[in-house]
PDB file of N, CA and C in Angstrom:
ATOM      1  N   UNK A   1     -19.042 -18.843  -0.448  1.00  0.00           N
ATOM      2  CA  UNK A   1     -17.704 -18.433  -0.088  1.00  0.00           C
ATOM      3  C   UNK A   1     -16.764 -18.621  -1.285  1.00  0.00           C
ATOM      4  N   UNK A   2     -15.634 -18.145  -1.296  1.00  0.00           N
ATOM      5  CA  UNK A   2     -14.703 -18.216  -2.416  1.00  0.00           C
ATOM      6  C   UNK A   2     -14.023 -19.935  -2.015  1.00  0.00           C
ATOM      7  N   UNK A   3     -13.552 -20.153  -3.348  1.00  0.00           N
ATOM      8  CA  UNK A   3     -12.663 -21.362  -3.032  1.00  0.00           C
ATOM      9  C   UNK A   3     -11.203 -20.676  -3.123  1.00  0.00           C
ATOM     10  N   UNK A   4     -10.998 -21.857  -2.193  1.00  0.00           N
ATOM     11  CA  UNK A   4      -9.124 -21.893  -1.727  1.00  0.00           C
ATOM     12  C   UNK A   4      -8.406 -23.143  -2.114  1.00  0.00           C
ATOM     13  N   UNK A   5      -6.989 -22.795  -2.022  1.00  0.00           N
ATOM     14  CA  UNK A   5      -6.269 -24.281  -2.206  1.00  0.00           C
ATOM     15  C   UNK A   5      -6.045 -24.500  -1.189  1.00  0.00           C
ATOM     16  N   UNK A   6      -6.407 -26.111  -0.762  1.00  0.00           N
ATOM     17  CA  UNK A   6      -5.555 -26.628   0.684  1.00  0.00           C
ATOM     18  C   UNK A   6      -4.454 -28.116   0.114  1.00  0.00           C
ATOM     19  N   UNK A   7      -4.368 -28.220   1.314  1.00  0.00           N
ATOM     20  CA  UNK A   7      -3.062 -29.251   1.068  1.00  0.00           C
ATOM     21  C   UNK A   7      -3.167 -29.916   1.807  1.00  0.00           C
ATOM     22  N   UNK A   8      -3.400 -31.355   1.608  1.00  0.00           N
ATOM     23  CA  UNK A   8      -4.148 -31.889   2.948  1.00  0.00           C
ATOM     24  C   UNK A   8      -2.780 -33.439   2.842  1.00  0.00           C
ATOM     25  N   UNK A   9      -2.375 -33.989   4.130  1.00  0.00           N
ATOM     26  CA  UNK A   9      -1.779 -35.107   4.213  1.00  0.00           C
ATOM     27  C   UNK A   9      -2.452 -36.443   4.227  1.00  0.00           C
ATOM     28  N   UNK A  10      -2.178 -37.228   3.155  1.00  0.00           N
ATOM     29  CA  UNK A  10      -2.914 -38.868   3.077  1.00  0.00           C
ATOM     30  C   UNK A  10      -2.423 -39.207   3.901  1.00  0.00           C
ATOM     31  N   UNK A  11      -3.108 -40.668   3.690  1.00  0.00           N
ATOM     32  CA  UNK A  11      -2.899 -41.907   4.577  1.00  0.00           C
ATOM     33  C   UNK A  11      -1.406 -42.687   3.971  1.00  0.00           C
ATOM     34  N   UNK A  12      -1.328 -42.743   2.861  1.00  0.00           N
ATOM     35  CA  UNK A  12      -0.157 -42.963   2.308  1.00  0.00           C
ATOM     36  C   UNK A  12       1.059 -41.871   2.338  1.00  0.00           C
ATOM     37  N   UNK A  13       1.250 -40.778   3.083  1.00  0.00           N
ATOM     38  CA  UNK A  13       1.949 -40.032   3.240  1.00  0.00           C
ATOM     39  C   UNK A  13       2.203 -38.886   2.010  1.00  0.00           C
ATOM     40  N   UNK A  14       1.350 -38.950   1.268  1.00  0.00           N
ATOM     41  CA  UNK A  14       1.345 -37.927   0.295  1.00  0.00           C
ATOM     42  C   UNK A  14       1.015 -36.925   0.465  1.00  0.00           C
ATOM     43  N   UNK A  15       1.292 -36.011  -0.005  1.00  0.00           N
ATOM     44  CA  UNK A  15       0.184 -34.064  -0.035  1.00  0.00           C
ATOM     45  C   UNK A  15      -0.699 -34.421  -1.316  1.00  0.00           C
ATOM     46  N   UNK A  16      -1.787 -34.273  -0.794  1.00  0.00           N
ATOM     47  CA  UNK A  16      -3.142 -33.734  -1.946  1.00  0.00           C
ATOM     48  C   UNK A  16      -3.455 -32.150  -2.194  1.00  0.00           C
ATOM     49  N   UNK A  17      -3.554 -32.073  -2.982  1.00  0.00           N
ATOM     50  CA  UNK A  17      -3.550 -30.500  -3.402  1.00  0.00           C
ATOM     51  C   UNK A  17      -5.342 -30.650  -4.164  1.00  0.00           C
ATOM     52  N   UNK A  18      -6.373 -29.643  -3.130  1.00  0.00           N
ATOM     53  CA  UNK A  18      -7.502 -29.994  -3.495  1.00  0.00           C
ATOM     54  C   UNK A  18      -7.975 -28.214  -3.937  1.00  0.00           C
ATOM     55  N   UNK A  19      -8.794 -27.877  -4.031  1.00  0.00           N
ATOM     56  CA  UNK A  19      -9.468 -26.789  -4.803  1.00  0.00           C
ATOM     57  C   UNK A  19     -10.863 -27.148  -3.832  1.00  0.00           C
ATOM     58  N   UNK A  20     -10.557 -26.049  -2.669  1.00  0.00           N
ATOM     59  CA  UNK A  20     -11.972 -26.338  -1.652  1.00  0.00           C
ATOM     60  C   UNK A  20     -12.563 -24.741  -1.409  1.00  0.00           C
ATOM     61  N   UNK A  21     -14.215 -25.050  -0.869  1.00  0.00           N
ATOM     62  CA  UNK A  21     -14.924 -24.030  -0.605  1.00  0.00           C
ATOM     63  C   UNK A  21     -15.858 -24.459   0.960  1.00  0.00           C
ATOM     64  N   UNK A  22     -15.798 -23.216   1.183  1.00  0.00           N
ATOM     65  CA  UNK A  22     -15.948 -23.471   2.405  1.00  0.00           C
ATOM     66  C   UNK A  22     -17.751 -23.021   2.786  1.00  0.00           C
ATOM     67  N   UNK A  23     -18.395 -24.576   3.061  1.00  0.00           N
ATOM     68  CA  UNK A  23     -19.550 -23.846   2.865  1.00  0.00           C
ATOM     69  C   UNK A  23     -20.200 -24.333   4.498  1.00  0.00           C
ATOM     70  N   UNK A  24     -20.616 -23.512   5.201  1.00  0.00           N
ATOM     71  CA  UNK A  24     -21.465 -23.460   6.675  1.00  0.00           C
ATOM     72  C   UNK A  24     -19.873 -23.873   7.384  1.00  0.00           C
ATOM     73  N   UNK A  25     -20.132 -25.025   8.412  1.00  0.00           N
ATOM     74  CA  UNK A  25     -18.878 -25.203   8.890  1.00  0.00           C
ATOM     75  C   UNK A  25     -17.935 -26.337   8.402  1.00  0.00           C
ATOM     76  N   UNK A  26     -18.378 -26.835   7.122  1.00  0.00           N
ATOM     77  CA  UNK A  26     -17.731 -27.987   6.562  1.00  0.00           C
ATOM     78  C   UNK A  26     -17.000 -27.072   5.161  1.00  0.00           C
ATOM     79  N   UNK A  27     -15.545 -27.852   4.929  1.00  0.00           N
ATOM     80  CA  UNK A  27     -15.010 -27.328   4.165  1.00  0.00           C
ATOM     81  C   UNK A  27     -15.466 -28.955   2.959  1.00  0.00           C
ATOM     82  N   UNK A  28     -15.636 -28.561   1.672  1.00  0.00           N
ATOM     83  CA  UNK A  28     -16.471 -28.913   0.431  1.00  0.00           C
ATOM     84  C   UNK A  28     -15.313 -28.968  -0.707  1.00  0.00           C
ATOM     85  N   UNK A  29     -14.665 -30.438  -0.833  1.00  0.00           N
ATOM     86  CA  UNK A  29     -13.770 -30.241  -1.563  1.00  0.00           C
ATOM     87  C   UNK A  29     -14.307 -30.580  -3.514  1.00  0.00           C
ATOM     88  N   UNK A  30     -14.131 -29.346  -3.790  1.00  0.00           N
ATOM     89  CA  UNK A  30     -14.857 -28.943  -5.388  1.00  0.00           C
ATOM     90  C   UNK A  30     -14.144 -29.392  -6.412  1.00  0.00           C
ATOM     91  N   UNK A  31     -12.707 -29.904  -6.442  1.00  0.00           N
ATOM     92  CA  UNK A  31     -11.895 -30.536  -7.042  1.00  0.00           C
ATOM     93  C   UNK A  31     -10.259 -31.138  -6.620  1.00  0.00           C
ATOM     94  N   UNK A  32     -10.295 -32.530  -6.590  1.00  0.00           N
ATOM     95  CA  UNK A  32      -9.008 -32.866  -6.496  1.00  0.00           C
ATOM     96  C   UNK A  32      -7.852 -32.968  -7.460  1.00  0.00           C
ATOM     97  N   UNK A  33      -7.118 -32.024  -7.318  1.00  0.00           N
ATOM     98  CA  UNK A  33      -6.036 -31.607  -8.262  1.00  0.00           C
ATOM     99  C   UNK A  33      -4.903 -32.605  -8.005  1.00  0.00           C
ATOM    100  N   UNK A  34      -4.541 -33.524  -7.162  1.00  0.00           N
ATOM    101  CA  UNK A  34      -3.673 -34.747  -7.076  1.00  0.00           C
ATOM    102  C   UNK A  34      -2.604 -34.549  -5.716  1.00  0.00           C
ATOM    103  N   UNK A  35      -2.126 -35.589  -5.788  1.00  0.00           N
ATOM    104  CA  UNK A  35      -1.186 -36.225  -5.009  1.00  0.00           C
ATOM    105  C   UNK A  35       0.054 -36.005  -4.734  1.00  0.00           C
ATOM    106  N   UNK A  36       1.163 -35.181  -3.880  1.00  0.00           N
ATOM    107  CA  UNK A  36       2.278 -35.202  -4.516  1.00  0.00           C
ATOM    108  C   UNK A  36       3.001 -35.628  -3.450  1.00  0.00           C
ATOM    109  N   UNK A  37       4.024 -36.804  -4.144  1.00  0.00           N
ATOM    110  CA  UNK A  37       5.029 -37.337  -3.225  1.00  0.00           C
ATOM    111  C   UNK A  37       6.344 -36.816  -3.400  1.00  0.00           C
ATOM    112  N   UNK A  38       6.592 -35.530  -3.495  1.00  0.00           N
ATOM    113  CA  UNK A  38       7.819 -35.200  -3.498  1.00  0.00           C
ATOM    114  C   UNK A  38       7.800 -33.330  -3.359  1.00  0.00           C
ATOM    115  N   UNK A  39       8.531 -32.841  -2.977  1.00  0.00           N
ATOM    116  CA  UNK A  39       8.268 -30.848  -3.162  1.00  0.00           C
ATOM    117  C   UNK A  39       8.272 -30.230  -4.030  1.00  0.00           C
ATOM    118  N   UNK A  40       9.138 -30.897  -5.442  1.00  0.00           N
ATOM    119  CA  UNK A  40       8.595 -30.745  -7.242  1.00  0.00           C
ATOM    120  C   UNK A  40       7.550 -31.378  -7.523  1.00  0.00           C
ATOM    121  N   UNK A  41       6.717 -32.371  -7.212  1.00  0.00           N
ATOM    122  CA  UNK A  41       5.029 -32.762  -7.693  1.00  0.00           C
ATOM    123  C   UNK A  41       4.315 -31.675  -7.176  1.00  0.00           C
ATOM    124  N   UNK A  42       4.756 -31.487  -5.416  1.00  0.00           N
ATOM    125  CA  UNK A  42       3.582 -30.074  -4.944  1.00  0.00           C
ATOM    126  C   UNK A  42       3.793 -29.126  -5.709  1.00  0.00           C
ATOM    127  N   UNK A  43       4.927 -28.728  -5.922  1.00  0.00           N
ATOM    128  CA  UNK A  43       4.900 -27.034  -6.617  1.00  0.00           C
ATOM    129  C   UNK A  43       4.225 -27.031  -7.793  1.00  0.00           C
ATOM    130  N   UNK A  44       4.607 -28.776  -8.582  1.00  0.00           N
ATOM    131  CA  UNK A  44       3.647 -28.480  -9.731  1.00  0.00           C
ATOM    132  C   UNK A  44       2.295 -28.417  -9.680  1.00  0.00           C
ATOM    133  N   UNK A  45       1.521 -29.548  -8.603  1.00  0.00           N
ATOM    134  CA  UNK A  45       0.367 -29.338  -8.388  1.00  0.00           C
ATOM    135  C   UNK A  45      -0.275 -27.698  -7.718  1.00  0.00           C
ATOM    136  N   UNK A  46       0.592 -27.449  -6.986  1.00  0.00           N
ATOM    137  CA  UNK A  46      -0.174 -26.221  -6.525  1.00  0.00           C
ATOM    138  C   UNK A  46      -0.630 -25.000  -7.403  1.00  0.00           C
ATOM    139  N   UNK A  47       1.079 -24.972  -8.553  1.00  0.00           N
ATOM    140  CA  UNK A  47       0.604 -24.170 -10.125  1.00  0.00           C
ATOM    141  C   UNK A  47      -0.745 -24.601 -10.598  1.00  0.00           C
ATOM    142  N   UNK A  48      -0.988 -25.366 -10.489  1.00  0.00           N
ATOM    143  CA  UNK A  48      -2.066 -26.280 -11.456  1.00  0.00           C
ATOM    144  C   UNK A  48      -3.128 -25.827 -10.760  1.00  0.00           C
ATOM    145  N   UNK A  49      -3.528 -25.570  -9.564  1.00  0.00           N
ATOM    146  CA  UNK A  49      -4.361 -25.076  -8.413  1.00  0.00           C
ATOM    147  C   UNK A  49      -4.534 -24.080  -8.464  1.00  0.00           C
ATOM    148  N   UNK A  50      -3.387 -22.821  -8.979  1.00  0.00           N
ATOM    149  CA  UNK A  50      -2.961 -21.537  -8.884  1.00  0.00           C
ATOM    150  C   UNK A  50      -4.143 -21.318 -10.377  1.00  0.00           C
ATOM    151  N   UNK A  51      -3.676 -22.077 -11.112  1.00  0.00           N
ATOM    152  CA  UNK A  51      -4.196 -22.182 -12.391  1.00  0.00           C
ATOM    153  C   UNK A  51      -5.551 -22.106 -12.781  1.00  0.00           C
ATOM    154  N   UNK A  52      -6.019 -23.061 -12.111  1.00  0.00           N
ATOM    155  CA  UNK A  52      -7.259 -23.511 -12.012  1.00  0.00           C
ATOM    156  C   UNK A  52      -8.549 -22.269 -11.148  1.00  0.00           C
ATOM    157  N   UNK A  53      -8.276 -21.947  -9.840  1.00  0.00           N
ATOM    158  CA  UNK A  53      -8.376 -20.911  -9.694  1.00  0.00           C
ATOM    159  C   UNK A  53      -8.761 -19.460 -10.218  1.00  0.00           C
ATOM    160  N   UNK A  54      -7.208 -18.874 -10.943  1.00  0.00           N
ATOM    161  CA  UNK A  54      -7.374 -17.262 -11.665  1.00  0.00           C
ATOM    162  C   UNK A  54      -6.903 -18.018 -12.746  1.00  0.00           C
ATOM    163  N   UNK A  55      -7.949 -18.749 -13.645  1.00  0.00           N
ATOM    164  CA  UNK A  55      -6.959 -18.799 -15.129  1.00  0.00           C
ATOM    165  C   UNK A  55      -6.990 -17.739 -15.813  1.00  0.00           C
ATOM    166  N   UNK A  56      -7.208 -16.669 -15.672  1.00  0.00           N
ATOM    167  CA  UNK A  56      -7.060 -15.764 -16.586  1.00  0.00           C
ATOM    168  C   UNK A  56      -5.660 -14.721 -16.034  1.00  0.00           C
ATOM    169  N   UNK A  57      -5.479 -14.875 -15.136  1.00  0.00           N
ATOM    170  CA  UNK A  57      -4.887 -13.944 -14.206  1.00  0.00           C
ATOM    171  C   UNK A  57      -3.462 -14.246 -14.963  1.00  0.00           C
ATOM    172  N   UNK A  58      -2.527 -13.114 -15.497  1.00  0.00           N
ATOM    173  CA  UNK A  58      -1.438 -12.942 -15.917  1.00  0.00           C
ATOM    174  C   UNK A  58      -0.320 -12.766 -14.348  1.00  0.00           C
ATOM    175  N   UNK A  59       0.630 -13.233 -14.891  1.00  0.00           N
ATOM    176  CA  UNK A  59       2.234 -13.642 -13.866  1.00  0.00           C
ATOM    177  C   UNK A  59       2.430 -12.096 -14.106  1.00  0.00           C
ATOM    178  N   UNK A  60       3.254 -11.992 -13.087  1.00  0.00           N
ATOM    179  CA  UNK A  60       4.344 -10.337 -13.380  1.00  0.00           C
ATOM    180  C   UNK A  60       5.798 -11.330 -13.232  1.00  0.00           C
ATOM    181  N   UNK A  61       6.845 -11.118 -13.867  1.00  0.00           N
ATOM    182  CA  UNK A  61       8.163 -11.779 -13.745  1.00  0.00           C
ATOM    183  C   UNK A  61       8.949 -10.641 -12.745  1.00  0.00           C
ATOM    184  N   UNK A  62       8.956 -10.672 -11.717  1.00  0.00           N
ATOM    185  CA  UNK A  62       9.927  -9.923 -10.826  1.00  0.00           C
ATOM    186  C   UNK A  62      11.587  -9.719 -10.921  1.00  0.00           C
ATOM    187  N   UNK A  63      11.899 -10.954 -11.377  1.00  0.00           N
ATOM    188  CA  UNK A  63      13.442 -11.572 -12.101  1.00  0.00           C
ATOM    189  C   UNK A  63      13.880 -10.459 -13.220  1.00  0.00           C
ATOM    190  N   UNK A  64      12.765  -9.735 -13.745  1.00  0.00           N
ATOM    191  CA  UNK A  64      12.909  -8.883 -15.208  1.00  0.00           C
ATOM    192  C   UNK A  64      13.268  -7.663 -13.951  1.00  0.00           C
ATOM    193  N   UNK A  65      13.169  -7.487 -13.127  1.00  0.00           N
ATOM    194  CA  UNK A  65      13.410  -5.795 -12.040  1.00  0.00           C
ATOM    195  C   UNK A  65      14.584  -6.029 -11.711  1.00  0.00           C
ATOM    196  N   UNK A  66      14.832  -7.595 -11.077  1.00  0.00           N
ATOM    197  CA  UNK A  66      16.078  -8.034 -10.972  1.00  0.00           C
ATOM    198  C   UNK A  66      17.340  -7.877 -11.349  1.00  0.00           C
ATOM    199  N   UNK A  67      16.916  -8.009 -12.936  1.00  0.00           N
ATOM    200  CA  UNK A  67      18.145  -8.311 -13.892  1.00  0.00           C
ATOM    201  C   UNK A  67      18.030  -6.661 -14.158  1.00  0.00           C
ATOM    202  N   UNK A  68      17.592  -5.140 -14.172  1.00  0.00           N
ATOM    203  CA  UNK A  68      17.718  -4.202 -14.876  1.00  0.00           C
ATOM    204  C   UNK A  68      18.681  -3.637 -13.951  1.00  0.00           C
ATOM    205  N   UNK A  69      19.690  -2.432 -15.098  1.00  0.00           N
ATOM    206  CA  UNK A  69      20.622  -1.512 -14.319  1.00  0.00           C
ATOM    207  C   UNK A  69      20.101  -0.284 -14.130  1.00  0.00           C
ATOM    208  N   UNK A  70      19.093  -0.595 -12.435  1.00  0.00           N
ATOM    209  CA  UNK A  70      18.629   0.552 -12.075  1.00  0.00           C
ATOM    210  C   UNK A  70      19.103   1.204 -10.812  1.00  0.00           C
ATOM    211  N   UNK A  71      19.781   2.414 -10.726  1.00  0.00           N
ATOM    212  CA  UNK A  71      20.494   3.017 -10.279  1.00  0.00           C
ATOM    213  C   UNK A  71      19.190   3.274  -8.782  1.00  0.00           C
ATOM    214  N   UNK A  72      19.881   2.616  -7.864  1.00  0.00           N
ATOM    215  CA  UNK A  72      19.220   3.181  -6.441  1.00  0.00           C
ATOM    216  C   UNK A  72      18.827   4.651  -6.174  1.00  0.00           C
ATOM    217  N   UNK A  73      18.079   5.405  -5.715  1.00  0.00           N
ATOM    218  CA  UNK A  73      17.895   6.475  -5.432  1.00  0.00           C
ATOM    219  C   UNK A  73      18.776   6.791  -3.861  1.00  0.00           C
ATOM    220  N   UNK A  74      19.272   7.719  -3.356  1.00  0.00           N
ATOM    221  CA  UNK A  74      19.945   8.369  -2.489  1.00  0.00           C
ATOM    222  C   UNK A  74      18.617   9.084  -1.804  1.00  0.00           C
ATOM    223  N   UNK A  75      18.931   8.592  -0.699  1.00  0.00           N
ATOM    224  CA  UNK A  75      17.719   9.467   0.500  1.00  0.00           C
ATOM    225  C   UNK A  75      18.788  11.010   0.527  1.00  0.00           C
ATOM    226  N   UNK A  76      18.340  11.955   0.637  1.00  0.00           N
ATOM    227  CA  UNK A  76      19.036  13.554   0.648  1.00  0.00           C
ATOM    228  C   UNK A  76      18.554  13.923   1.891  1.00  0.00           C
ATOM    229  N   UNK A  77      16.960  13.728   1.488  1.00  0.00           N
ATOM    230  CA  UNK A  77      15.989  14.814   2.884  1.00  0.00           C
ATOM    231  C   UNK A  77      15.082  13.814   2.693  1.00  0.00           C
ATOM    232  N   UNK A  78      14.995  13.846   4.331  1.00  0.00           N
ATOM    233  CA  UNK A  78      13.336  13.562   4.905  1.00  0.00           C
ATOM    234  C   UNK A  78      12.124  14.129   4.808  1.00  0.00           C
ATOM    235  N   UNK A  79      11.594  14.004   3.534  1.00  0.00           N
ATOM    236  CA  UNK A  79      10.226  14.696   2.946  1.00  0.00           C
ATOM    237  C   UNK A  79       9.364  13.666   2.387  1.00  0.00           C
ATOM    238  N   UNK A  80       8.555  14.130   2.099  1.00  0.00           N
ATOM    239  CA  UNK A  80       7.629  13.150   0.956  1.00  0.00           C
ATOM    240  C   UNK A  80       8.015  12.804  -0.257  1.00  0.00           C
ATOM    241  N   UNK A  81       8.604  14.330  -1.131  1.00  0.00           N
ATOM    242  CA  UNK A  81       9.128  14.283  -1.807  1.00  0.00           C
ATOM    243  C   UNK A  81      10.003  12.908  -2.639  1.00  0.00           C
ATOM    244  N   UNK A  82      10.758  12.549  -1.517  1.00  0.00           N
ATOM    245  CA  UNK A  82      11.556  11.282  -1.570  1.00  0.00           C
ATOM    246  C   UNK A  82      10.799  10.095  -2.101  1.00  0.00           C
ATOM    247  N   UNK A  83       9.443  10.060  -1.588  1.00  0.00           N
ATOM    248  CA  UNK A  83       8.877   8.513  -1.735  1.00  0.00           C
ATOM    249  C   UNK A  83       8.001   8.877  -3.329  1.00  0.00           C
ATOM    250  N   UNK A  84       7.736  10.289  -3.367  1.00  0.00           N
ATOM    251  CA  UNK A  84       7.213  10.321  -4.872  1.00  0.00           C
ATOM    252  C   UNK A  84       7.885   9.967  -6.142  1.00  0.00           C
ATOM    253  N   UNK A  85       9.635  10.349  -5.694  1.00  0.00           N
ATOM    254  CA  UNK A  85      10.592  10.053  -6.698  1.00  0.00           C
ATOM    255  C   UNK A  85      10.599   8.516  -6.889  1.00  0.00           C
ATOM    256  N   UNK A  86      10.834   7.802  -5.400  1.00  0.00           N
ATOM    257  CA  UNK A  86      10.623   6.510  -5.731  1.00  0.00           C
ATOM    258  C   UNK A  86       9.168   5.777  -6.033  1.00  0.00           C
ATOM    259  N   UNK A  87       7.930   6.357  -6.190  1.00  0.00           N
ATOM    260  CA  UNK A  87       6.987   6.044  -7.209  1.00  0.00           C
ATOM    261  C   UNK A  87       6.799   6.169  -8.184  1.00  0.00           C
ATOM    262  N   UNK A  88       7.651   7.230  -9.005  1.00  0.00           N
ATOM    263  CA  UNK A  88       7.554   7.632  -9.993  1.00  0.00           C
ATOM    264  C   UNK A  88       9.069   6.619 -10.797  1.00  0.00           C
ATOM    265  N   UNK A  89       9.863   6.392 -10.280  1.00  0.00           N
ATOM    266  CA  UNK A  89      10.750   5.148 -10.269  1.00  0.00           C
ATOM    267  C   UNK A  89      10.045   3.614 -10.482  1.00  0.00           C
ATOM    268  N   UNK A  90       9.498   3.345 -10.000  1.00  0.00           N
ATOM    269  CA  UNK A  90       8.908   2.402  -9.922  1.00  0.00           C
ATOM    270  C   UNK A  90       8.047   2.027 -10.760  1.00  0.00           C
ATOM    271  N   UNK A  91       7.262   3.272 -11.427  1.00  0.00           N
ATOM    272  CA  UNK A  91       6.009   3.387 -12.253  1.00  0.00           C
ATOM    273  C   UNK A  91       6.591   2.969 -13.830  1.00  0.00           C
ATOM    274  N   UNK A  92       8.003   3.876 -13.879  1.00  0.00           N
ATOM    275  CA  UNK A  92       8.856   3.581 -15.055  1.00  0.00           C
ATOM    276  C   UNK A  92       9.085   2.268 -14.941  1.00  0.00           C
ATOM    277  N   UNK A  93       9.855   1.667 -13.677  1.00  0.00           N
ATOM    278  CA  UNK A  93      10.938   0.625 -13.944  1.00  0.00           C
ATOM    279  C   UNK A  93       9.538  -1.221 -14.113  1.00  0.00           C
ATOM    280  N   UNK A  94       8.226  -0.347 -13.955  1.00  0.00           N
ATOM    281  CA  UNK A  94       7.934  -1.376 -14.118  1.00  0.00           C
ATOM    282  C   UNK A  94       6.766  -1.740 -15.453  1.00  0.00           C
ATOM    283  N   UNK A  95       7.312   0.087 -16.316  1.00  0.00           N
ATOM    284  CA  UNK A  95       7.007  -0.263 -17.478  1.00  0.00           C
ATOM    285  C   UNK A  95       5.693   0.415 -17.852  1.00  0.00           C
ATOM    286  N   UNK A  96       4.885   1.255 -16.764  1.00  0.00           N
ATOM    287  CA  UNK A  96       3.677   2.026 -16.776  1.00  0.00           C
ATOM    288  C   UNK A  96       3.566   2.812 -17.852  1.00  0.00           C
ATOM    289  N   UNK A  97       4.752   3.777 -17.769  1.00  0.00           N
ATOM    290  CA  UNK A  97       5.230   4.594 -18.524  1.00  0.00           C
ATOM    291  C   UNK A  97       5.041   4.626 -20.219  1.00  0.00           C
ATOM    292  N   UNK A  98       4.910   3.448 -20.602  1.00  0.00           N
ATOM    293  CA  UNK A  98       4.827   2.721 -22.123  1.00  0.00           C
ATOM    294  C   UNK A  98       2.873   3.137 -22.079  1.00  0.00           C
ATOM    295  N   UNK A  99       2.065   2.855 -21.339  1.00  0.00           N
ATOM    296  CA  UNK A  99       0.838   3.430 -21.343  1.00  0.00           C
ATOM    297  C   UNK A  99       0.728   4.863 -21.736  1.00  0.00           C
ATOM    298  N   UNK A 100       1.250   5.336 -21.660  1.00  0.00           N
ATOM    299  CA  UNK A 100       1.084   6.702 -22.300  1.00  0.00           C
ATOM    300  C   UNK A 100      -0.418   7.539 -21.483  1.00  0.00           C
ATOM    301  N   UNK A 101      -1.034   7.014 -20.197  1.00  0.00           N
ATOM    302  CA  UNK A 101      -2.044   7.099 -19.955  1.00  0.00           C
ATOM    303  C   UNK A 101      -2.022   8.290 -18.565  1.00  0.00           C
ATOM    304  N   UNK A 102      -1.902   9.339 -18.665  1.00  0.00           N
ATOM    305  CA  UNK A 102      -1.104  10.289 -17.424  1.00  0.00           C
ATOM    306  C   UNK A 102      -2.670  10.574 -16.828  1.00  0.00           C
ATOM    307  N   UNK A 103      -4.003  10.310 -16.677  1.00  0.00           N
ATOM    308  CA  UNK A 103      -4.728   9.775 -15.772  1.00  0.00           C
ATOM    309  C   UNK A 103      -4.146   8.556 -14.798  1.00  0.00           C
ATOM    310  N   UNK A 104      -3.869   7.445 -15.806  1.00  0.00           N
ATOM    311  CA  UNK A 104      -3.380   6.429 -14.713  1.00  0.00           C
ATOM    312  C   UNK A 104      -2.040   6.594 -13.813  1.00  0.00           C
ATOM    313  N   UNK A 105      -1.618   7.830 -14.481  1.00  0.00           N
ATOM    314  CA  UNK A 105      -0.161   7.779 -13.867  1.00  0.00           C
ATOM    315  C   UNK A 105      -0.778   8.600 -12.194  1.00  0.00           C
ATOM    316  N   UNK A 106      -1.648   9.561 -12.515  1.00  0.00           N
ATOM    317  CA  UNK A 106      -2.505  10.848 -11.573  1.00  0.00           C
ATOM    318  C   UNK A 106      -2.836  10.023 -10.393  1.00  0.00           C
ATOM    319  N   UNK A 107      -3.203   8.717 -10.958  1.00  0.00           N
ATOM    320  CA  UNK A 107      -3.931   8.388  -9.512  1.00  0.00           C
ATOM    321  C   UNK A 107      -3.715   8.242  -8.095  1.00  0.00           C
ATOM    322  N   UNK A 108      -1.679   8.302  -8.383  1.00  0.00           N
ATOM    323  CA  UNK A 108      -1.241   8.922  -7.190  1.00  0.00           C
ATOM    324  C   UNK A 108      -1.195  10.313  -6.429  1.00  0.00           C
ATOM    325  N   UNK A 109      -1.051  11.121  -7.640  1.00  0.00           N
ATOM    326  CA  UNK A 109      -1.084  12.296  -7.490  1.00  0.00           C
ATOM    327  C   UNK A 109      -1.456  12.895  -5.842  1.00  0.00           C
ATOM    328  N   UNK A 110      -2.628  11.706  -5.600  1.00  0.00           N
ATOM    329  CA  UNK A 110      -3.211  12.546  -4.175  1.00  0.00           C
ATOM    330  C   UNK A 110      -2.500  12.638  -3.346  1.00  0.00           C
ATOM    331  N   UNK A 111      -1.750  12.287  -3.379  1.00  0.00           N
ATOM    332  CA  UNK A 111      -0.685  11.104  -2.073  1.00  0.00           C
ATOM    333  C   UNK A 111       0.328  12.320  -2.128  1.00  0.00           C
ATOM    334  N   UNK A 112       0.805  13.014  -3.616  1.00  0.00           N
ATOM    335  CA  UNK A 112       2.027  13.598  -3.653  1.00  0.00           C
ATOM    336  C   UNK A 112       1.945  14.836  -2.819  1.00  0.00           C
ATOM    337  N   UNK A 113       3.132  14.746  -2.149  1.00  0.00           N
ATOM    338  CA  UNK A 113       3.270  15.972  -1.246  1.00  0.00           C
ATOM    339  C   UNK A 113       4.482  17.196  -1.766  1.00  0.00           C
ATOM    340  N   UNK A 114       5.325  16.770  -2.132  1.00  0.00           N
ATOM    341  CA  UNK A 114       6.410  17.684  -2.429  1.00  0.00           C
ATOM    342  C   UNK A 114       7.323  17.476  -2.927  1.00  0.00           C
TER     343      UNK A 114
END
């Protein structure tokens, strides 16, 4: 089975943040990532879990969509049309566009209606 993070409560009232797999009907804890007595130790431990996990796996910063001056689209008509503009919005605003790769851009294509 894949491993998961759980969060389990001590005896001393702490959160443990463990790195478990779940094997037959017993869950198999594969590494203890620590203790946290406070909701800044968990968040850090759980990163650390997050970490441990997909270390290879790159963040997307959502805060960067946040901060841009991107002009809302106006619904006009009820078509498809509408939701292609806002994929094709989206594809830019989140930088696709810099790929230069109009296969990868196609792969919606199927979807597009009008």
């Amino acid at each position: 089975m894949t491993p998961f993070i759980r969060r389990v409560r001590t005896a001393s009232g702490a959160v443990a943040v463990q790195i478990v797999e779940k094997q037959g009907r017993k869950n198999v804890v594969l590494k203890h990532v620590g203790s946290a007595h406070s909701e800044a130790e968990l968040a850090v431990l759980m990163q650390a879990a997050r970490e441990e996990l997909h270390p290879d796996q790159l963040a997307f910063d959502f805060g960067a969509l946040e901060q841009s001056k991107v002009e809302p689209l106006q619904v006009t008509h009820m078509q498809a049309g509408v939701l292609w503009k806002v994929l094709e919005q989206a594809y830019a605003d989140l930088a696709f566009d810099v790929l230069d790769d109009e296969a990868f851009k196609q792969m919606g294509d199927c979807c597009r209606f009008g």
